[in-house]
Protein backbone atom coordinates (compact mmCIF):
# COMPACT_ATOMS: atom_id res chain seq x y z
CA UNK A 1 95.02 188.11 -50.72
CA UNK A 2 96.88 190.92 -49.46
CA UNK A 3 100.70 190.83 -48.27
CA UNK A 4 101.81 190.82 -45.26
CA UNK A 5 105.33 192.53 -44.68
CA UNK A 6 107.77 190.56 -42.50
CA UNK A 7 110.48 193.84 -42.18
CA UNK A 8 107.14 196.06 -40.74
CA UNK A 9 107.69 198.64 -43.19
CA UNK A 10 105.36 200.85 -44.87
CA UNK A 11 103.10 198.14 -46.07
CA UNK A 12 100.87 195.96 -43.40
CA UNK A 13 102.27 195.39 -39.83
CA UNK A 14 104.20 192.04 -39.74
CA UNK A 15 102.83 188.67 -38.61
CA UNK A 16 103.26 188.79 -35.09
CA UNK A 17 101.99 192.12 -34.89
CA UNK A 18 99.10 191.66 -37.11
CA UNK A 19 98.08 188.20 -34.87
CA UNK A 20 98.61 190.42 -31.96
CA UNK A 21 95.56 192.96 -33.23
CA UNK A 22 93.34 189.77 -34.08
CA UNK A 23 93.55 189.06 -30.52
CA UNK A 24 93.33 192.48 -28.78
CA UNK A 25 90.18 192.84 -31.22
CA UNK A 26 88.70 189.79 -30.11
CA UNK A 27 89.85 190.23 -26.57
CA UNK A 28 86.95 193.39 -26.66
CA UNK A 29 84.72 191.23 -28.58
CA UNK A 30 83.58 188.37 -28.95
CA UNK A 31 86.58 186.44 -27.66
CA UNK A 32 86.21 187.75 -24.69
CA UNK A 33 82.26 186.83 -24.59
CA UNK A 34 83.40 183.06 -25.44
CA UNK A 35 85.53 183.10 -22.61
CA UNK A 36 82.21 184.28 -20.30
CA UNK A 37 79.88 181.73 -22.12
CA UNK A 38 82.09 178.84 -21.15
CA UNK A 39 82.56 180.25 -17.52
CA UNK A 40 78.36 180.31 -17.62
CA UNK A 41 78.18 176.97 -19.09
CA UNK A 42 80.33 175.81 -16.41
CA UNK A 43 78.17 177.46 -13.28
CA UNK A 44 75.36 175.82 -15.38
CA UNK A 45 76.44 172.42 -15.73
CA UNK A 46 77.54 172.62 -12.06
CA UNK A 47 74.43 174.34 -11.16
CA UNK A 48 71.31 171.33 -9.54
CA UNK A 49 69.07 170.47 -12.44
CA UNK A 50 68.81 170.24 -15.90
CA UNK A 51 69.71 172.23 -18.61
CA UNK A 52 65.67 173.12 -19.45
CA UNK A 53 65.61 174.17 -16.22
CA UNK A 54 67.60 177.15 -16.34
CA UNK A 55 66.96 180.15 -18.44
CA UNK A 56 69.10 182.46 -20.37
CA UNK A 57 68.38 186.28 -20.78
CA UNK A 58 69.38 187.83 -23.52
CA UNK A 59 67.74 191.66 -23.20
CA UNK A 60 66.94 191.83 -19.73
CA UNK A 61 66.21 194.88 -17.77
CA UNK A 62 68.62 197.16 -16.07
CA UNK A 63 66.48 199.14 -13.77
CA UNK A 64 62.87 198.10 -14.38
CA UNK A 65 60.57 200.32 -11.99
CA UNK A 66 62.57 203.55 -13.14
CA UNK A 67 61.74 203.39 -17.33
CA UNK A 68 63.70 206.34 -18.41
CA UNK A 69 67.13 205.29 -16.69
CA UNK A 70 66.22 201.75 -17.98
CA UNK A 71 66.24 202.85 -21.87
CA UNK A 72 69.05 205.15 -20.99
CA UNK A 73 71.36 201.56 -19.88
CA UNK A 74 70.03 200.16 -22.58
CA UNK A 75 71.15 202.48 -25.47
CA UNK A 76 74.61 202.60 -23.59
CA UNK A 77 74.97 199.15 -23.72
CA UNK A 78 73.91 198.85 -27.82
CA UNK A 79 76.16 201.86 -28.43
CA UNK A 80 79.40 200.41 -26.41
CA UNK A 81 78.87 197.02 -27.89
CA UNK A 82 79.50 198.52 -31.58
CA UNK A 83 82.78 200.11 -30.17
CA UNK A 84 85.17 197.27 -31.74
CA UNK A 85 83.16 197.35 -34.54
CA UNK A 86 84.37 201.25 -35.07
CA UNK A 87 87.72 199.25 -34.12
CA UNK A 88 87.98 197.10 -36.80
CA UNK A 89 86.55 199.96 -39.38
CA UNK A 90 89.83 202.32 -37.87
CA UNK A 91 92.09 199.43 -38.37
CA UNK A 92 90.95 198.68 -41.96
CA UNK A 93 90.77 202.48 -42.68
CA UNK A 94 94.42 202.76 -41.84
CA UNK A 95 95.23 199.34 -43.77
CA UNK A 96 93.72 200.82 -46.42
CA UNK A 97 95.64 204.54 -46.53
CA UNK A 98 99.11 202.98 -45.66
CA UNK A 99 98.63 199.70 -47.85
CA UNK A 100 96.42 200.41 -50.47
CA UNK A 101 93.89 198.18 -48.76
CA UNK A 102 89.85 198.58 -49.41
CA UNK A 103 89.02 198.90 -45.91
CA UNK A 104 85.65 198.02 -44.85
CA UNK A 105 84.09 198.01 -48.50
CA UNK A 106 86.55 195.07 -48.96
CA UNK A 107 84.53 193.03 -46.55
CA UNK A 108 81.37 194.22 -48.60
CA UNK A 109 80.19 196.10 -45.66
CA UNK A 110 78.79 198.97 -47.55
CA UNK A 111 75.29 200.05 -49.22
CA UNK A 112 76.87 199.61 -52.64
CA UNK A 113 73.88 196.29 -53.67
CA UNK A 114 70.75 197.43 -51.75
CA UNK A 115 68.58 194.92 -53.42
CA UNK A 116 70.87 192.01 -53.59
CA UNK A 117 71.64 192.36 -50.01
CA UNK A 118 68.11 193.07 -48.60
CA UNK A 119 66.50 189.57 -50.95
CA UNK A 120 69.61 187.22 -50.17
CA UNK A 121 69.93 188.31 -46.38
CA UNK A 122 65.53 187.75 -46.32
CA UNK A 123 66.32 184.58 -47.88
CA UNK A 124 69.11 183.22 -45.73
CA UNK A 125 67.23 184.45 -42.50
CA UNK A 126 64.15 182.26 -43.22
CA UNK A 127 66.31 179.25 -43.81
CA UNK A 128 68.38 179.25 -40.93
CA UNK A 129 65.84 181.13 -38.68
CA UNK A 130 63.14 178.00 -39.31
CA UNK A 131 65.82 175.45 -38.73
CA UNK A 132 67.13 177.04 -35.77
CA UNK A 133 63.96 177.44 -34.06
CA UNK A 134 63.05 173.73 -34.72
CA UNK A 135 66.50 172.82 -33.45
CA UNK A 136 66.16 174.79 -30.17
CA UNK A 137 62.55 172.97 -29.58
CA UNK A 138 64.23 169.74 -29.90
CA UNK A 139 67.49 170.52 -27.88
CA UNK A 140 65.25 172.27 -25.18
CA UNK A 141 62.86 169.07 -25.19
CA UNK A 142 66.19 166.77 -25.07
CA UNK A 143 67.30 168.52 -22.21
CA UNK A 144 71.05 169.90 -24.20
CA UNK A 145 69.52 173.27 -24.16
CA UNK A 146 68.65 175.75 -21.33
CA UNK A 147 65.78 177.59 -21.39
CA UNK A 148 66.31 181.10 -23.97
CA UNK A 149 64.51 184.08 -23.25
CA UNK A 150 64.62 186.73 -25.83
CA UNK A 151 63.52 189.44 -24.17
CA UNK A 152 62.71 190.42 -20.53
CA UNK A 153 61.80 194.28 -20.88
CA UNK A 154 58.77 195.89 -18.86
CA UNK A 155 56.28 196.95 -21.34
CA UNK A 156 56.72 200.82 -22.27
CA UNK A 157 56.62 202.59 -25.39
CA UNK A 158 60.92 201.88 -25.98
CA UNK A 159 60.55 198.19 -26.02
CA UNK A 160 59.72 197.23 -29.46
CA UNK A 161 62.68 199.80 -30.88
CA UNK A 162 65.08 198.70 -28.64
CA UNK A 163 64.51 195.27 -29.29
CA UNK A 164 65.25 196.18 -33.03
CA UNK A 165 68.33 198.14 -32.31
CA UNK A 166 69.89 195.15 -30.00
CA UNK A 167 69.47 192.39 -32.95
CA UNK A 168 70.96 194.67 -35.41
CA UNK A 169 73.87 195.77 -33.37
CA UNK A 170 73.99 191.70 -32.71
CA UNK A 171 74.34 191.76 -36.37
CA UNK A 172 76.78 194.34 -36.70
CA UNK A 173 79.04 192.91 -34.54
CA UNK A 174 79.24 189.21 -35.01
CA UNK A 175 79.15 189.75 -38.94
CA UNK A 176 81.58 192.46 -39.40
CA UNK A 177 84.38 190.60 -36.88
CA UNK A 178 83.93 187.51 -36.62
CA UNK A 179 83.23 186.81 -40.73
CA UNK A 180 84.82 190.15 -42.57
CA UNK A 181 87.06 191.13 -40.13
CA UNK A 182 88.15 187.94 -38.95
CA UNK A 183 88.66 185.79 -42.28
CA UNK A 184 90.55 189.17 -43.89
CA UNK A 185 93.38 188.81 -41.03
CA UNK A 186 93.35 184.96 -41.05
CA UNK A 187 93.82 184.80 -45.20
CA UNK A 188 96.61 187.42 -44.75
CA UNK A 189 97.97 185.46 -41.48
CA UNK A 190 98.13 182.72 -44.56
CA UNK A 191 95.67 179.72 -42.79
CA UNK A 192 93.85 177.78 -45.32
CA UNK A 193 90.58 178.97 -46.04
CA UNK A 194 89.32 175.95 -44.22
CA UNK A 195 90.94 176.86 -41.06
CA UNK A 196 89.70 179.87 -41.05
CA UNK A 197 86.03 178.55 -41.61
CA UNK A 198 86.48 176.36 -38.64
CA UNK A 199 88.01 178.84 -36.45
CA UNK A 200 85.31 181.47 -37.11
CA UNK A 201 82.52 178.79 -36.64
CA UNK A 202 84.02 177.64 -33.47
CA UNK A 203 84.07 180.79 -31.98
CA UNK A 204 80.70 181.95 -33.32
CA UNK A 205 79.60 178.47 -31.20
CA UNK A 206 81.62 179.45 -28.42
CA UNK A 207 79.98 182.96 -27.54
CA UNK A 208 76.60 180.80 -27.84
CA UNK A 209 77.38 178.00 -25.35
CA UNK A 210 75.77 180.12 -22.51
CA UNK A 211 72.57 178.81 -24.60
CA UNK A 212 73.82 174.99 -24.13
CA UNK A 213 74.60 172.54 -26.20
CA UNK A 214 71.79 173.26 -29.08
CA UNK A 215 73.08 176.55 -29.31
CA UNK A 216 76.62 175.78 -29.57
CA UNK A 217 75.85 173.21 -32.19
CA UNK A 218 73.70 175.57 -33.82
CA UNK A 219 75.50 178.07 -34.02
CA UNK A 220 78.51 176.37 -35.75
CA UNK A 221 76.53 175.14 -38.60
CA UNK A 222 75.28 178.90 -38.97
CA UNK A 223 78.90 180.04 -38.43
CA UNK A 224 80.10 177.63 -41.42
CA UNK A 225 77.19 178.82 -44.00
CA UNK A 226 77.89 181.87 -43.24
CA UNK A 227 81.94 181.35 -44.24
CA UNK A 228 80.79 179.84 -46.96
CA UNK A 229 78.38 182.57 -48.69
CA UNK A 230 80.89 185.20 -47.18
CA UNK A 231 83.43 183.54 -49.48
CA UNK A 232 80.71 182.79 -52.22
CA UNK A 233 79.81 186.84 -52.43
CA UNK A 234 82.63 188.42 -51.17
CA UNK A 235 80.08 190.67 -48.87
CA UNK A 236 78.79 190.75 -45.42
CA UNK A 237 75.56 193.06 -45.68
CA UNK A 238 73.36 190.13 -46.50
CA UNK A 239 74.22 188.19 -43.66
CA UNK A 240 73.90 191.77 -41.22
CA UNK A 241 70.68 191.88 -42.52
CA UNK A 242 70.25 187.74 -42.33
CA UNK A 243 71.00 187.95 -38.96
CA UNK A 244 69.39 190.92 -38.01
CA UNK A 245 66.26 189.93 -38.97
CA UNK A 246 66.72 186.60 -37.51
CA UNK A 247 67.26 187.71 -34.02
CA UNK A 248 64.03 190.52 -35.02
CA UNK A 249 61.63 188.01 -35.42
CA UNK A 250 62.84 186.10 -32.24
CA UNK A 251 62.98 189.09 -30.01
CA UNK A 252 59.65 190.69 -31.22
CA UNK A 253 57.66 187.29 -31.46
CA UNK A 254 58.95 186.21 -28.25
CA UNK A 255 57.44 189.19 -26.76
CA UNK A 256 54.23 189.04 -28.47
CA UNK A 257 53.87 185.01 -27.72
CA UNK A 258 55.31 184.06 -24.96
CA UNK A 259 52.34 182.96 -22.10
CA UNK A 260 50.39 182.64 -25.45
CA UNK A 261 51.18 179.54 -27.40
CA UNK A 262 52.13 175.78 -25.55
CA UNK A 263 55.10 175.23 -28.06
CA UNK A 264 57.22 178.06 -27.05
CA UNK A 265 59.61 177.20 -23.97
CA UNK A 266 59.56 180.21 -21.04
CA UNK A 267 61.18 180.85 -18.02
């Protein structure tokens, strides 16, 4: 574990600064999306009817009669969402030159272990995508969960790719910060690796509880496996690609099923 200076000097920035950066990252991340969820789960509870009832977007369109200006929003919105990401990466670069720090390789976030991080992050996916599917179909069916829709785009020739580019910026973004990012400042903030575990899983829930409670839940017990192998391999590229191709196969099927098959829920 690195060291964190208490006189600021030329090493890393002292506690209080350094828990100051965790929150102004997070405060342009996904801290500030957990803060929206529970203002949307609030509306939603409040909100007459169920849960089931109501429907959550998660690529919607931003103009949808006018296609061009529509795939122009959406690239904007992809590209803008990485911007903490190049955050963090600036912040770990500097780390790195004014502490001897690795920077973002430290996290693993590199194409160092093609292989191993293209067969683990295939293998995770289909775990926790099967189990989070059939945990959505129950929590929908219980009522706990609202209603998710994947995609909402009209269909033109940009769908399919921009589909792909949202889950992996998804990807991107939750892995590098809230895993890499976020258990690198906590060990040097000096919490137990437990309480970092539960304070990245709690948050990963958090910025899901627009979905309901199935997603919240869900998306805890992802957050802690996810801890765990971080901690297990020391890199985050095979749980990018885990959870890229996780939210792939739900974006892309959705739009290929949905008004086809009786078992998937739709708005």
């Amino acid at each position: 574990m690195t060291e964190v200076r208490a006189d600021g000097g030329g090493g890393l920035p002292r506690r209080r600064v350094l828990g100051q950066e965790v929150l102004l990252v997070l405060g342009v991340s996904v801290g500030a999306s957990a803060i929206g969820a529970l203002i949307r789960f609030s509306g939603v509870l409040t909100r007459p009817g169920g849960l089931s009832e109501q429907a959550a977007t998660l690529n919607g369109s931003r103009a949808p009669d006018r296609p061009w200006l529509d795939l122009a929003w959406q690239l904007f919105g992809i590209t803008t969402a990485l911007v903490p990401v190049a955050l963090v990466a600036h912040l770990l670069l500097r780390e790195r030159a004014e502490a001897g720090g690795p920077g973002l390789r430290g996290m693993g976030f590199d194409g160092r272990r093609p292989a191993f991080d293209l067969a683990w992050g295939a293998v995770v996916a289909a775990g926790i995508g099967g189990s989070g599917l059939a945990l959505y179909l129950g929590a929908h069916a219980a009522g706990a969960n609202l209603t998710v829709v994947p995609e909402s785009l009209p269909d033109v020739w940009w769908k399919m790719p921009v589909l792909v580019l949202s889950a992996i910026q998804n990807s991107v973004l939750e892995e590098v910060i809230v895993v890499g990012y976020l258990l690198r400042r906590l060990d040097q903030l000096g919490w137990t690796p437990l309480g970092a575990l539960v304070a990245s899983s709690l948050l990963r829930g958090t910025y899901h509880l627009y979905q309901g409670i199935g997603g919240f839940f869900g998306n805890i017990a992802m957050g802690v496996i996810f801890c765990w192998l971080y901690r297990r391999w020391g890199r985050v590229m095979p749980l990018v690609v885990a959870h890229a191709l996780i939210d792939i196969v739900a974006f892309i099927g959705y739009a290929l099923l949905a008004g086809r098959v009786d078992w998937l829920p739709t708005a």
